[in-house]
PDB file of N, CA and C in Angstrom:
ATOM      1  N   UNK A   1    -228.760 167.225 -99.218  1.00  0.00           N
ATOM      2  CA  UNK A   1    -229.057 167.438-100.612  1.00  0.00           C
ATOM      3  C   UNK A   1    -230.449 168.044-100.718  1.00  0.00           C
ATOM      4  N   UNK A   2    -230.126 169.361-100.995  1.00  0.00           N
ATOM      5  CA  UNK A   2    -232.122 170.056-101.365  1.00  0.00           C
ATOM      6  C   UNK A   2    -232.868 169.584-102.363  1.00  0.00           C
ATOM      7  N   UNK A   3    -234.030 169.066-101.658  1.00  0.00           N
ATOM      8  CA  UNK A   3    -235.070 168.634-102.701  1.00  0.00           C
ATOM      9  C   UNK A   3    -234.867 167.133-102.512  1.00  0.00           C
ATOM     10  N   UNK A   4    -234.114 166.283-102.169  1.00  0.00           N
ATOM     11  CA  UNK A   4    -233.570 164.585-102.324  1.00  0.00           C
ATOM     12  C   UNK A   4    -234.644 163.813-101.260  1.00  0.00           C
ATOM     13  N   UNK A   5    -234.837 164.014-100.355  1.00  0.00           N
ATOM     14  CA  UNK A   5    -235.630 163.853 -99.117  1.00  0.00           C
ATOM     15  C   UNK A   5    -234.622 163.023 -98.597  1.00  0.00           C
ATOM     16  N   UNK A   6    -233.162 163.094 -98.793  1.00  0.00           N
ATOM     17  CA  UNK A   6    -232.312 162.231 -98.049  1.00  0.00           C
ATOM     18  C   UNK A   6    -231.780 162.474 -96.642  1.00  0.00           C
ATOM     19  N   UNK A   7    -231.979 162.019 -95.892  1.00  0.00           N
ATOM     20  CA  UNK A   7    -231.597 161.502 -94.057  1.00  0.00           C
ATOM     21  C   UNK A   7    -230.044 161.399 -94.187  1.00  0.00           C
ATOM     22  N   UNK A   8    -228.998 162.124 -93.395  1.00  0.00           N
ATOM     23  CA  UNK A   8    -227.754 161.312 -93.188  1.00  0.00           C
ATOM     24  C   UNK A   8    -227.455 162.000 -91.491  1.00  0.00           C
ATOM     25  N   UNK A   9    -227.379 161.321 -91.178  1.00  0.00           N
ATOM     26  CA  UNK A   9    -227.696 161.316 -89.422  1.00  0.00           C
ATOM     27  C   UNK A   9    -225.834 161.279 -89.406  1.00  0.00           C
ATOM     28  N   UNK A  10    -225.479 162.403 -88.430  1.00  0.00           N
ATOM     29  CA  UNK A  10    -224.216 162.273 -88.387  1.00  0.00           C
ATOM     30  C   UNK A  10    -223.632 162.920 -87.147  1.00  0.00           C
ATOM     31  N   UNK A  11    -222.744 162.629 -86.272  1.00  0.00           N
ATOM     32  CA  UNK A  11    -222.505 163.084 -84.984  1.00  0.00           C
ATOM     33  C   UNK A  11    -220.811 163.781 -85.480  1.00  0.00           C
ATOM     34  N   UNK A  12    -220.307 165.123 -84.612  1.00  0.00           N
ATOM     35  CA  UNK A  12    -219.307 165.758 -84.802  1.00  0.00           C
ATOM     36  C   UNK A  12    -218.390 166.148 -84.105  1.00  0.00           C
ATOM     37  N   UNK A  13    -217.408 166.350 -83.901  1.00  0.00           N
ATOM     38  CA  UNK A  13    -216.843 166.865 -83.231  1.00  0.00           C
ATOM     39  C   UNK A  13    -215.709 167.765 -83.872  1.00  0.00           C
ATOM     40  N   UNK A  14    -215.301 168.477 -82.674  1.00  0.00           N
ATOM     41  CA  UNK A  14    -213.671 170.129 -83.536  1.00  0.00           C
ATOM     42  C   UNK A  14    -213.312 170.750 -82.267  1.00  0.00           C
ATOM     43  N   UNK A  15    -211.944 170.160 -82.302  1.00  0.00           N
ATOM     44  CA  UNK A  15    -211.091 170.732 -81.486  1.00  0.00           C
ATOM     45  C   UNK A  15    -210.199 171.580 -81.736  1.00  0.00           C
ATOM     46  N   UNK A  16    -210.523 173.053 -81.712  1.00  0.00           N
ATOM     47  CA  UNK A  16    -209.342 173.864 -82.072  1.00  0.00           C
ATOM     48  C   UNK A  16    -208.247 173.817 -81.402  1.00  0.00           C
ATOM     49  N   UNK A  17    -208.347 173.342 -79.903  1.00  0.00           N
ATOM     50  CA  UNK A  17    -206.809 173.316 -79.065  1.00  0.00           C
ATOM     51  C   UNK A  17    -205.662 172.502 -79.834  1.00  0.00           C
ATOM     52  N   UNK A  18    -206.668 170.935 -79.981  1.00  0.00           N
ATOM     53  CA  UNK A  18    -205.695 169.871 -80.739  1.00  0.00           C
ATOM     54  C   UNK A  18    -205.517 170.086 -82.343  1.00  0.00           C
ATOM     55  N   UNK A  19    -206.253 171.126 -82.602  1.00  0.00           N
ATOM     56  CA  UNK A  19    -206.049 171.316 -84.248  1.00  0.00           C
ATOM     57  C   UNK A  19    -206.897 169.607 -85.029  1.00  0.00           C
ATOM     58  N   UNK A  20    -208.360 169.449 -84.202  1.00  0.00           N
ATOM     59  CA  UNK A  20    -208.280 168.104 -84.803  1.00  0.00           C
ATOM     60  C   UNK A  20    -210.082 167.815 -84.956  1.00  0.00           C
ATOM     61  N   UNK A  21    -210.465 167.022 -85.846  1.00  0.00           N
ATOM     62  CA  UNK A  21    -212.349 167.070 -86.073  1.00  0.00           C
ATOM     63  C   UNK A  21    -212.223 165.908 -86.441  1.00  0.00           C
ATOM     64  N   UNK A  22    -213.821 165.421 -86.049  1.00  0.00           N
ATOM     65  CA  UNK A  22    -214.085 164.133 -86.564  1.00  0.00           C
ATOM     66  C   UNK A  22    -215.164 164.051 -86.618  1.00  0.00           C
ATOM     67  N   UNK A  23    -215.937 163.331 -87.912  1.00  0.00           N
ATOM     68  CA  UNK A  23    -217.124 163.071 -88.573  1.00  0.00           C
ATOM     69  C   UNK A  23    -217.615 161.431 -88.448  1.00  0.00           C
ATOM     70  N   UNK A  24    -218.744 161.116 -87.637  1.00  0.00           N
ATOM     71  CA  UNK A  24    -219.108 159.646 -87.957  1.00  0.00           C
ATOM     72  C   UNK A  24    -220.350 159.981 -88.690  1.00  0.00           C
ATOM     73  N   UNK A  25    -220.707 159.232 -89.697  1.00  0.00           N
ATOM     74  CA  UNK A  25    -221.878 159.634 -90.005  1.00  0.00           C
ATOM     75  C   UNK A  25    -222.512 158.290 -90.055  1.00  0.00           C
ATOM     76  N   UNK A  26    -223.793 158.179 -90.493  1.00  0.00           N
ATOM     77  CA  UNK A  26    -224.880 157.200 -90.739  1.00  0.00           C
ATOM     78  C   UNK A  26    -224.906 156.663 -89.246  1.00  0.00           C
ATOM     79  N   UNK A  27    -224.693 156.285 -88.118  1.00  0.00           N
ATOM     80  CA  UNK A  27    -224.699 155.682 -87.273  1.00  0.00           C
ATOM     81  C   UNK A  27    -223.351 155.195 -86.768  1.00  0.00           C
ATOM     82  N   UNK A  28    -222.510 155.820 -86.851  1.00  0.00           N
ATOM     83  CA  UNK A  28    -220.975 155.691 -87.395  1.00  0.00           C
ATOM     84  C   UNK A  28    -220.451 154.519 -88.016  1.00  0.00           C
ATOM     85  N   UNK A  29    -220.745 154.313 -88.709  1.00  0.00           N
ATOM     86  CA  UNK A  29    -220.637 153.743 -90.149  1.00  0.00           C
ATOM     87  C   UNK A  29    -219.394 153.561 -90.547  1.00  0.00           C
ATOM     88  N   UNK A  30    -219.751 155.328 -90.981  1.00  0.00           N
ATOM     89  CA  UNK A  30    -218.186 155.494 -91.578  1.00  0.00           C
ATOM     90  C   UNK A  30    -217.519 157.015 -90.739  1.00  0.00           C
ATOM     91  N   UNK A  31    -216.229 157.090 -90.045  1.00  0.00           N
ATOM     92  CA  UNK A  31    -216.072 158.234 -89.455  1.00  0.00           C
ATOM     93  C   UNK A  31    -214.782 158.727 -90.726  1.00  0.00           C
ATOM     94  N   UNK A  32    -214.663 160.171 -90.837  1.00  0.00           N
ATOM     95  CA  UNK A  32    -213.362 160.598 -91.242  1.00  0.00           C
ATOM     96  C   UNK A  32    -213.117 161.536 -90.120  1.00  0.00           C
ATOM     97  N   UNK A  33    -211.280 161.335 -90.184  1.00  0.00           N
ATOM     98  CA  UNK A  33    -210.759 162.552 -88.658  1.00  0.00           C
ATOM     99  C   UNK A  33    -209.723 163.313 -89.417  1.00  0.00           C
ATOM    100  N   UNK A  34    -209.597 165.000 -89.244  1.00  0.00           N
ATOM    101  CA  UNK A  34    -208.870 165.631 -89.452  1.00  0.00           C
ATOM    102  C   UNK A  34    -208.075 166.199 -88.843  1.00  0.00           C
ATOM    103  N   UNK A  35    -206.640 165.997 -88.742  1.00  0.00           N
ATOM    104  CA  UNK A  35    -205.168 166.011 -87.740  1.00  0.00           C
ATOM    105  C   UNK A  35    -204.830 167.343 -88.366  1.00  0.00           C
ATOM    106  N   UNK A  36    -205.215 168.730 -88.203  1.00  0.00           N
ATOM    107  CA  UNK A  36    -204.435 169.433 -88.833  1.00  0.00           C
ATOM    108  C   UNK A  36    -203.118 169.588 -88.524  1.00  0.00           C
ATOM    109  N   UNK A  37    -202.293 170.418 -89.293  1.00  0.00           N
ATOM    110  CA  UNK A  37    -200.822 170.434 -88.799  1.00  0.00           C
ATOM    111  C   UNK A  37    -200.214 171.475 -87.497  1.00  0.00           C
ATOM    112  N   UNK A  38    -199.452 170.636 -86.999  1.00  0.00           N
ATOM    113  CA  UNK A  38    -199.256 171.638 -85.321  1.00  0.00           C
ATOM    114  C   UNK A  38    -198.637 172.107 -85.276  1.00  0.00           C
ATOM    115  N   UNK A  39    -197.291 171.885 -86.735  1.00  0.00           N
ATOM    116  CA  UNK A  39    -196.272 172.592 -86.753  1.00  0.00           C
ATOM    117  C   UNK A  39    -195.716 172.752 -88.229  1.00  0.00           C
ATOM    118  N   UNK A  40    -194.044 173.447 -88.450  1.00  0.00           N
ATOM    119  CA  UNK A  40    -194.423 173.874 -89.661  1.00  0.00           C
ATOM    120  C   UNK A  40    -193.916 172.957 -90.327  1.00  0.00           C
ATOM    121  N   UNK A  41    -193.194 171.832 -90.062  1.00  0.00           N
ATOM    122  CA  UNK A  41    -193.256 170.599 -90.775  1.00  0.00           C
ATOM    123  C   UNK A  41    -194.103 169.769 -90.585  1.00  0.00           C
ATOM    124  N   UNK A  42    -195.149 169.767 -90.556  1.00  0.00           N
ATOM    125  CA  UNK A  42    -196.101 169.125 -90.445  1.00  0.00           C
ATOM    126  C   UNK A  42    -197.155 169.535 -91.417  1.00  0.00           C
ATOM    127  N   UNK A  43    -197.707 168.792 -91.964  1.00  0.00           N
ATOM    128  CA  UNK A  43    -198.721 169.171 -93.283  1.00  0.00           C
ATOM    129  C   UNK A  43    -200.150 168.460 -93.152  1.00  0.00           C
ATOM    130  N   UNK A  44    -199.935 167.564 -91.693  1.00  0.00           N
ATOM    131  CA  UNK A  44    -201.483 166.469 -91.284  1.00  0.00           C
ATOM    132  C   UNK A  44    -202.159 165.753 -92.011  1.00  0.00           C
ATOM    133  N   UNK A  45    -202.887 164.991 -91.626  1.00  0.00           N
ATOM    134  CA  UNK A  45    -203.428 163.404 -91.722  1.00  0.00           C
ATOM    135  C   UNK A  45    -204.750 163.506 -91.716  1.00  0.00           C
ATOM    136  N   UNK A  46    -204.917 162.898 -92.983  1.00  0.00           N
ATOM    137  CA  UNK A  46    -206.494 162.336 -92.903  1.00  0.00           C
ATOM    138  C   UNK A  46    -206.516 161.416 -92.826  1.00  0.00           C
ATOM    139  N   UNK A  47    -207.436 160.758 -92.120  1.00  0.00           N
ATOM    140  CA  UNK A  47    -207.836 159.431 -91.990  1.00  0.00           C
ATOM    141  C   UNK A  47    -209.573 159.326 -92.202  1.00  0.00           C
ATOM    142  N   UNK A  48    -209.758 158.308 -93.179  1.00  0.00           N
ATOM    143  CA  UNK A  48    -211.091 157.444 -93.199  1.00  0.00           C
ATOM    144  C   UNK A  48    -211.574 156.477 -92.824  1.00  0.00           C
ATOM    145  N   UNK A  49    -212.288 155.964 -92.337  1.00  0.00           N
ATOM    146  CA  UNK A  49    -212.540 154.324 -91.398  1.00  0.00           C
ATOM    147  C   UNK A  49    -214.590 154.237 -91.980  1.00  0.00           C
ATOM    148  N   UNK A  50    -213.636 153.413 -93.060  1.00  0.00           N
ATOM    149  CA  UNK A  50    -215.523 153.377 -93.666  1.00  0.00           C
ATOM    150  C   UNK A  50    -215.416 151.407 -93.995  1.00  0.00           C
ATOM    151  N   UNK A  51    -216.386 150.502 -94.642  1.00  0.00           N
ATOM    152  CA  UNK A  51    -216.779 149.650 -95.101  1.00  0.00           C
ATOM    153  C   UNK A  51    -216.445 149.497 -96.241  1.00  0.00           C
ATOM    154  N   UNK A  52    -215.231 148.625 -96.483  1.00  0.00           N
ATOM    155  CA  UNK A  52    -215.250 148.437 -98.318  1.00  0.00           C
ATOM    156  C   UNK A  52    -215.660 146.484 -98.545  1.00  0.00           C
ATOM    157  N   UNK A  53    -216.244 146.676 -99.633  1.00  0.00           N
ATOM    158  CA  UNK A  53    -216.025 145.514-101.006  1.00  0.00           C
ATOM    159  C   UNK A  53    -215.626 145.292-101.732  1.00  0.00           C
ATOM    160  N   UNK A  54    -215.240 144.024-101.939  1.00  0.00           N
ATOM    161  CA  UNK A  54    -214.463 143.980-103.494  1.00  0.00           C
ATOM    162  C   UNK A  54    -214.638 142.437-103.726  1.00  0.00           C
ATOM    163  N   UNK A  55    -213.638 141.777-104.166  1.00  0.00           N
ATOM    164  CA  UNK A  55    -213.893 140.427-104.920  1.00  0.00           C
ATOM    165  C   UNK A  55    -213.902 139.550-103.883  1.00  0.00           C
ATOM    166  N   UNK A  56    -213.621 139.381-102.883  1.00  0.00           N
ATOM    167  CA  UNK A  56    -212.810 138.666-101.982  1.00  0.00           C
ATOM    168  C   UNK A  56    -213.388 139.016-100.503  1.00  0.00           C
ATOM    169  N   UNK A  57    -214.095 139.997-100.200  1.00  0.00           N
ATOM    170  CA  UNK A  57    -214.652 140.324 -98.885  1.00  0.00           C
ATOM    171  C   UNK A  57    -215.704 141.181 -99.059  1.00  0.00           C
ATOM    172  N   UNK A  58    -216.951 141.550 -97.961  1.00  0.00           N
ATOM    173  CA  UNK A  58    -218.064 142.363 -97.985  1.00  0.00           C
ATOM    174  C   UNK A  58    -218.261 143.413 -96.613  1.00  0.00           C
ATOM    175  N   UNK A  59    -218.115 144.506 -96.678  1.00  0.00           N
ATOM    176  CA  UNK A  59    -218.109 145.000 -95.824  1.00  0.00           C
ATOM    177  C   UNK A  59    -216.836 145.263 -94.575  1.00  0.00           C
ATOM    178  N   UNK A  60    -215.645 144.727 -94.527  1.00  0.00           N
ATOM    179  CA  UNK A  60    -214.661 144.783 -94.109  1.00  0.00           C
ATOM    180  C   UNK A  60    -214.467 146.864 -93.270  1.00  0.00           C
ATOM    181  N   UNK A  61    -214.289 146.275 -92.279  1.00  0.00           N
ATOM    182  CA  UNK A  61    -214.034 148.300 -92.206  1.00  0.00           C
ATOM    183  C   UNK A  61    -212.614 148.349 -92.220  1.00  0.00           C
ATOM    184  N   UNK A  62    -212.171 148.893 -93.128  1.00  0.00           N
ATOM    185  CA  UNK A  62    -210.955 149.558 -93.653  1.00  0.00           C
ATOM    186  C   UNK A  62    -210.695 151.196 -93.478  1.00  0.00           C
ATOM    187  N   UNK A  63    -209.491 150.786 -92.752  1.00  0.00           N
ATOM    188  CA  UNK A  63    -208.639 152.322 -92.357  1.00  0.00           C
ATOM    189  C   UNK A  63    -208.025 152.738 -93.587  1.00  0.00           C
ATOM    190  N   UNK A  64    -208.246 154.608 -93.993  1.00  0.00           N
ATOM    191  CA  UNK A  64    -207.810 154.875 -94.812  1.00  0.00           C
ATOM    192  C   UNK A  64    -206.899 155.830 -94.659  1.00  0.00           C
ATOM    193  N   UNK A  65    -205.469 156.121 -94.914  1.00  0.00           N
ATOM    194  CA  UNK A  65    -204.310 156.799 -94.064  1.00  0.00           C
ATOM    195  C   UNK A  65    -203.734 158.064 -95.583  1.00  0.00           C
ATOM    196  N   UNK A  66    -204.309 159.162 -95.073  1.00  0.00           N
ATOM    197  CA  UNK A  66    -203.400 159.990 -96.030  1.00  0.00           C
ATOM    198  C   UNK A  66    -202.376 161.234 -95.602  1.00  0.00           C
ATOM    199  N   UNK A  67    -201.251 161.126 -95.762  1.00  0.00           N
ATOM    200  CA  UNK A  67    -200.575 161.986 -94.870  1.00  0.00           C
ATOM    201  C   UNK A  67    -200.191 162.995 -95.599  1.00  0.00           C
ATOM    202  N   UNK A  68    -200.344 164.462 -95.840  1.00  0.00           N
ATOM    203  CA  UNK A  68    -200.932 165.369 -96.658  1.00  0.00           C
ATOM    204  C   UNK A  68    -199.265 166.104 -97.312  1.00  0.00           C
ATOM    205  N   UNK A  69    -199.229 167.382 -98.010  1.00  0.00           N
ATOM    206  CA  UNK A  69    -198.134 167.608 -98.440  1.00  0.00           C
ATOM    207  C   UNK A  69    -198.150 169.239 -98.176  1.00  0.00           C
ATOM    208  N   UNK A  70    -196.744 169.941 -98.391  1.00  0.00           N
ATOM    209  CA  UNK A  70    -197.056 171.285 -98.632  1.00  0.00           C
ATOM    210  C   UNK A  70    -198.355 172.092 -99.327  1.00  0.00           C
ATOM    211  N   UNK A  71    -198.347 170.975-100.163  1.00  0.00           N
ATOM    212  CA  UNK A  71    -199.186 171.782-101.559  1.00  0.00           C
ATOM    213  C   UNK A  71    -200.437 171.688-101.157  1.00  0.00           C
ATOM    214  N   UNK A  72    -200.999 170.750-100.282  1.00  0.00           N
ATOM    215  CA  UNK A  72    -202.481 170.586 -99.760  1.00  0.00           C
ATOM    216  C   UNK A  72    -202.326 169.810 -98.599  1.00  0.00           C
ATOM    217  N   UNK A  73    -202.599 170.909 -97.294  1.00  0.00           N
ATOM    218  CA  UNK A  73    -202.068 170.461 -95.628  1.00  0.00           C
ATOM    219  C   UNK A  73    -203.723 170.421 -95.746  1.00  0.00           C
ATOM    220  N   UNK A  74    -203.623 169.771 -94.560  1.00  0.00           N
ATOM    221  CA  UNK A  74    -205.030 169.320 -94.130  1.00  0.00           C
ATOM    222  C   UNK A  74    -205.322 170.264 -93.319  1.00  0.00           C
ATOM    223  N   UNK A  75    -207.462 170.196 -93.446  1.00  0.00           N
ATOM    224  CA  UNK A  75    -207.668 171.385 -92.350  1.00  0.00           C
ATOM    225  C   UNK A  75    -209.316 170.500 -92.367  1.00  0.00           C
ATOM    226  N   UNK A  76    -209.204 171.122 -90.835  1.00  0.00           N
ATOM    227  CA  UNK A  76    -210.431 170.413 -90.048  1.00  0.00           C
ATOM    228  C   UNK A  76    -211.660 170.827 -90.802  1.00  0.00           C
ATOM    229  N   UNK A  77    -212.331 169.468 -90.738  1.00  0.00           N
ATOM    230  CA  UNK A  77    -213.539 169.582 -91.347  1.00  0.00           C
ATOM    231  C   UNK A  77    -214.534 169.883 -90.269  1.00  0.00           C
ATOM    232  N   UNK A  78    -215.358 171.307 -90.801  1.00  0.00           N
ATOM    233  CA  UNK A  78    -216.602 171.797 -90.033  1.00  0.00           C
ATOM    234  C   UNK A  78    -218.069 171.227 -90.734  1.00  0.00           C
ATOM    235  N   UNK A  79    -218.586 171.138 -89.430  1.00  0.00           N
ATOM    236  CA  UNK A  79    -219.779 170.064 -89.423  1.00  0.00           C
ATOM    237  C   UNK A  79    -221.092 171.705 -90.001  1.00  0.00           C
ATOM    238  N   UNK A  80    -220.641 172.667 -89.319  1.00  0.00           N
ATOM    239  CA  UNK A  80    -221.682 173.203 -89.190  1.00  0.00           C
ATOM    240  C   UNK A  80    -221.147 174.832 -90.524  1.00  0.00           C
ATOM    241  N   UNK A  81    -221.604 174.955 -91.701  1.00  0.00           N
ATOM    242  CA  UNK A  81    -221.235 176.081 -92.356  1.00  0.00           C
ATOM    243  C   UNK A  81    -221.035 177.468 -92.262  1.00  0.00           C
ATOM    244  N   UNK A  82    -220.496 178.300 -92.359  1.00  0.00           N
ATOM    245  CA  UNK A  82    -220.432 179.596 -92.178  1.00  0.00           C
ATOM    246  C   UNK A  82    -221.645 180.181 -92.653  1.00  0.00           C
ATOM    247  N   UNK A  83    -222.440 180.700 -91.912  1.00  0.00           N
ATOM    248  CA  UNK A  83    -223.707 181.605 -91.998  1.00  0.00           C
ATOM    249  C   UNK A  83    -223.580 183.088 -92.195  1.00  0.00           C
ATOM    250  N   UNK A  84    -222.681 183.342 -92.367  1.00  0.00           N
ATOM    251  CA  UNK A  84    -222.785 184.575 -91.976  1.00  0.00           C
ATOM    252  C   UNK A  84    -222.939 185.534 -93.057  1.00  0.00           C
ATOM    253  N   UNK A  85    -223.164 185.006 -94.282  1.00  0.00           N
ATOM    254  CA  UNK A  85    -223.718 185.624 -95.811  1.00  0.00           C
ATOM    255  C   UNK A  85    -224.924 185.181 -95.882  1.00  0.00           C
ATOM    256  N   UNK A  86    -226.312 184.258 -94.518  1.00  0.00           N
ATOM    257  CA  UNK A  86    -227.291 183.567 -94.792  1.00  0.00           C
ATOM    258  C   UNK A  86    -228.349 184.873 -94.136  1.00  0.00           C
ATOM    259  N   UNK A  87    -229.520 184.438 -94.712  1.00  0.00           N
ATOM    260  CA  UNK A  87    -230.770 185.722 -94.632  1.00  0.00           C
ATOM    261  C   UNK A  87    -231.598 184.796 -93.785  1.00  0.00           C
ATOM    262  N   UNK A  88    -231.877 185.531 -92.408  1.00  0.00           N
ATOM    263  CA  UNK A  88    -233.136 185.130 -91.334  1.00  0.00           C
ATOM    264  C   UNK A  88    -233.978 185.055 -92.459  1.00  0.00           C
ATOM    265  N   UNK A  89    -234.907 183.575 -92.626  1.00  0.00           N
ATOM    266  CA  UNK A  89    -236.438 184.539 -93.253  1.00  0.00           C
ATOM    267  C   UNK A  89    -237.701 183.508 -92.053  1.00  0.00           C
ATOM    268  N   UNK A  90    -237.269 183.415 -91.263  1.00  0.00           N
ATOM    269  CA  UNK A  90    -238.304 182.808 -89.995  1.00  0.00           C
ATOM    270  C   UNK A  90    -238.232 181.338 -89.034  1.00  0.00           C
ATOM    271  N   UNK A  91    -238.942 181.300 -88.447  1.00  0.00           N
ATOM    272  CA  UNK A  91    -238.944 180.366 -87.617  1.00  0.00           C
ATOM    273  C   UNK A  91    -239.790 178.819 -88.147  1.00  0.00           C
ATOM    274  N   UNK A  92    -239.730 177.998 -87.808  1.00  0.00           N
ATOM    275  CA  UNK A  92    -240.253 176.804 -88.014  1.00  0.00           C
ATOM    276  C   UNK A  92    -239.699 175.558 -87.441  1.00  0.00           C
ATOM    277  N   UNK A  93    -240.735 174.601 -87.231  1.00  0.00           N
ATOM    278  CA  UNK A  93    -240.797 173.337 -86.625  1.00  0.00           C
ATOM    279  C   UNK A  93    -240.083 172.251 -87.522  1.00  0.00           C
ATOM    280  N   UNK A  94    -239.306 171.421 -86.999  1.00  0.00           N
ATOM    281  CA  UNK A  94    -238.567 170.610 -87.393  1.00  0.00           C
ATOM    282  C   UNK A  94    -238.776 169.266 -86.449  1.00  0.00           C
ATOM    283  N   UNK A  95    -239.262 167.959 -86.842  1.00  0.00           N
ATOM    284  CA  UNK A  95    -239.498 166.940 -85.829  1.00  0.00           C
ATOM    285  C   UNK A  95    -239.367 167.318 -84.268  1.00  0.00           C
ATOM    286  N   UNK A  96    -240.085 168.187 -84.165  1.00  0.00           N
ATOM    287  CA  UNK A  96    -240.706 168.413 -82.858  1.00  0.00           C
ATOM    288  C   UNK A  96    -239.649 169.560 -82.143  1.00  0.00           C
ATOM    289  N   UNK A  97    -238.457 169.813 -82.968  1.00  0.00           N
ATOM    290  CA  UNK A  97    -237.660 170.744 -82.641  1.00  0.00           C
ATOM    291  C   UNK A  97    -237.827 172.332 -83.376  1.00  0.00           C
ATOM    292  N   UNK A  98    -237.901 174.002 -82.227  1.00  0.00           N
ATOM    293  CA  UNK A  98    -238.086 175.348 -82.741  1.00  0.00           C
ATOM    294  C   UNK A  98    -236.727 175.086 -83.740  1.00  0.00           C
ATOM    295  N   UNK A  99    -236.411 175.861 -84.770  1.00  0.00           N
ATOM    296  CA  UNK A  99    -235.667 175.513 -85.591  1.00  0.00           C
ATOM    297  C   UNK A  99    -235.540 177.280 -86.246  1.00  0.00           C
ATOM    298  N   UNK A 100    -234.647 177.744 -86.906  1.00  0.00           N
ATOM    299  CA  UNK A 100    -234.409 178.674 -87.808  1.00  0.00           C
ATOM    300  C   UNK A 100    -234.120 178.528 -88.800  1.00  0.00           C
ATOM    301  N   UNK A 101    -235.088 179.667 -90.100  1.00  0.00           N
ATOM    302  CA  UNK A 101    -235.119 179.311 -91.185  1.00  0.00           C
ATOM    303  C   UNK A 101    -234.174 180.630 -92.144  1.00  0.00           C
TER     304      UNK A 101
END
């Protein structure tokens, strides 16, 4: 978030062979994985595995299962954005890491 000074520390992965990505973030916390589809009946699976609350429990990690449809097939989530409409404008230091700006 620009401007927030907010931290979200998050590790990634994307497998184009398996058609498949997965996001843990905060310390893996909470991961979501994306099953895209391998075939043409197949429309793939999201799954969430985060921490819920409610009246009755605190923090519980709960699996979240959505198995997708024609109308909206699942597709792997990329960690890292398409740059390729982004403007070099220089170099700079980032916690001790050369970095591009």
């Amino acid at each position: 978030m620009p401007f927030a000074e907010i931290e979200e520390p998050f590790r990634a992965w994307y497998d184009i062979v398996q058609s498949a990505s997965r996001i843990d973030y905060n310390g893996d916390m909470e991961t979501t994985i994306q099953l895209a589809p391998t075939s043409s009946k197949d429309y793939g699976t999201g799954i969430k595995i985060s921490p819920m609350t409610d009246e009755v429990q605190t923090n519980v990690c709960t699996c979240f299962w959505l198995n997708r449809t024609k109308d909206a097939p699942v597709e792997m989530q990329r960690a890292i954005p398409d740059t390729s409409d982004f403007t070099f404008i220089g170099a700079a230091t980032w916690k001790t890491h050369s970095v591009d700006k």
